[in-house]
C-alpha atoms as a PDB file:
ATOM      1  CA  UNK A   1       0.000   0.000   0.000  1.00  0.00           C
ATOM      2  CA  UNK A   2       1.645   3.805  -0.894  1.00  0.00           C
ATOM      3  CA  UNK A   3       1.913   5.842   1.636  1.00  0.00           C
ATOM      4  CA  UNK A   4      -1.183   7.656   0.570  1.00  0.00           C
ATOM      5  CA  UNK A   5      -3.156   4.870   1.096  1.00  0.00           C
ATOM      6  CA  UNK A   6      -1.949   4.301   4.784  1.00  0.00           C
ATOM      7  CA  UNK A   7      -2.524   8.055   5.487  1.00  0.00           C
ATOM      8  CA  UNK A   8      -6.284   7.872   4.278  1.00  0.00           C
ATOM      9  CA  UNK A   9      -7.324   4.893   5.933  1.00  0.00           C
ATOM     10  CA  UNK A  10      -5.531   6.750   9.295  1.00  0.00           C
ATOM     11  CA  UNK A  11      -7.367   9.549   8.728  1.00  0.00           C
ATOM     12  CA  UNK A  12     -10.278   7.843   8.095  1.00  0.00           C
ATOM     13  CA  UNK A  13      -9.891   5.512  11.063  1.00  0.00           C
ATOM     14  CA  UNK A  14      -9.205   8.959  13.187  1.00  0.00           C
ATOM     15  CA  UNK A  15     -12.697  10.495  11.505  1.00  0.00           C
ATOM     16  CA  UNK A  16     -14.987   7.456  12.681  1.00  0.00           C
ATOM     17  CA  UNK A  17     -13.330   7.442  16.095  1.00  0.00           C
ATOM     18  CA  UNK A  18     -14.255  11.296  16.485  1.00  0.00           C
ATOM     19  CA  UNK A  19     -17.753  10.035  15.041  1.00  0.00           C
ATOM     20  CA  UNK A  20     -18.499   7.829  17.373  1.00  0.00           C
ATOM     21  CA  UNK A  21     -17.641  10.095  20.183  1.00  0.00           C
ATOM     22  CA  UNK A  22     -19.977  12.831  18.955  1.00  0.00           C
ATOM     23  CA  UNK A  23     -22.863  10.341  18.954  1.00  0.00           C
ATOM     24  CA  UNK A  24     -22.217   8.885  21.914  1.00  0.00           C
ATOM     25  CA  UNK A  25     -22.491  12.494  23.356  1.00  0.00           C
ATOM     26  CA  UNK A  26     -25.643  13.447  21.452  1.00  0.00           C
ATOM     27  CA  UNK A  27     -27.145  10.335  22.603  1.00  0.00           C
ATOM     28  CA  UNK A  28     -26.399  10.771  26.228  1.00  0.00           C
ATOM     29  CA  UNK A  29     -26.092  14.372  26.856  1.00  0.00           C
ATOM     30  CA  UNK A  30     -28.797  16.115  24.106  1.00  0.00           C
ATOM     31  CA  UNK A  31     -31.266  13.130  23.434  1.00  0.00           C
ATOM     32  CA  UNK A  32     -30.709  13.944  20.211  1.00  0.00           C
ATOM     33  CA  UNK A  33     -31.085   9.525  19.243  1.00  0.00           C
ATOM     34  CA  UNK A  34     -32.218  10.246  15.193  1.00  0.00           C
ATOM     35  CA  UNK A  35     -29.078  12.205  14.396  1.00  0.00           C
ATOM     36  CA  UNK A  36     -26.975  10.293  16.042  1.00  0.00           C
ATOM     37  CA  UNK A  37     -27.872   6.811  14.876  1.00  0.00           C
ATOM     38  CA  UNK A  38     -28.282   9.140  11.061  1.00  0.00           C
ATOM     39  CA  UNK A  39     -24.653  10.270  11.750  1.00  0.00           C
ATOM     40  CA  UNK A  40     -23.253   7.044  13.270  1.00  0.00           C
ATOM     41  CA  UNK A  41     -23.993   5.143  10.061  1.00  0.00           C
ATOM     42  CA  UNK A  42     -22.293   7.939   7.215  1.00  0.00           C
ATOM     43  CA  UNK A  43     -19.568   8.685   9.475  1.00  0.00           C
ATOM     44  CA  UNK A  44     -18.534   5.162   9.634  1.00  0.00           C
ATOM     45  CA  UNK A  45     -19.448   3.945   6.449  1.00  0.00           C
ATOM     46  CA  UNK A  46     -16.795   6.306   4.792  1.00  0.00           C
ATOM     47  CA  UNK A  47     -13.851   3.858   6.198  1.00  0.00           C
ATOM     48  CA  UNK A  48     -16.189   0.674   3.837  1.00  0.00           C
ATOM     49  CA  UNK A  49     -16.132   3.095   1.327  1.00  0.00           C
ATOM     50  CA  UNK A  50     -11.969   3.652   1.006  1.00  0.00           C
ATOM     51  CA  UNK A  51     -11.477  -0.115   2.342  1.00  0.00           C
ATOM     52  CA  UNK A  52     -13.648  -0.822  -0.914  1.00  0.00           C
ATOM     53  CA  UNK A  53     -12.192   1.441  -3.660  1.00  0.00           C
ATOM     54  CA  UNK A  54      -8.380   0.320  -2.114  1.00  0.00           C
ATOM     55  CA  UNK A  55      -9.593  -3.432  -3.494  1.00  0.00           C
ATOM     56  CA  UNK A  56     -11.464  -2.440  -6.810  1.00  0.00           C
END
């Protein structure tokens, strides 16, 4: 893999991490369970996404 490969999926692995924190909060803190669950599955779906064009 180049190196611009290994710096995407890190970054991408660094976005979902930060995701998941956010919706964690809204769920807990705001209530707020429709975004979160909205922005839980395309925040982490974008990692699928790059795993899947890295193969094609």
């Amino acid at each position: 893999m180049s190196d611009f490969g290994k710096l995407l999926e890190e970054k991408c692995m660094n976005f979902s991490i930060r995701i998941i924190g956010l919706c964690k909060f809204l769920n807990e803190e705001k209530h707020e369970y429709r975004i979160a669950d909205q922005m839980f599955r395309s925040g982490t779906s974008i990692g699928a996404n790059v795993a899947e064009a890295q193969c094609a």
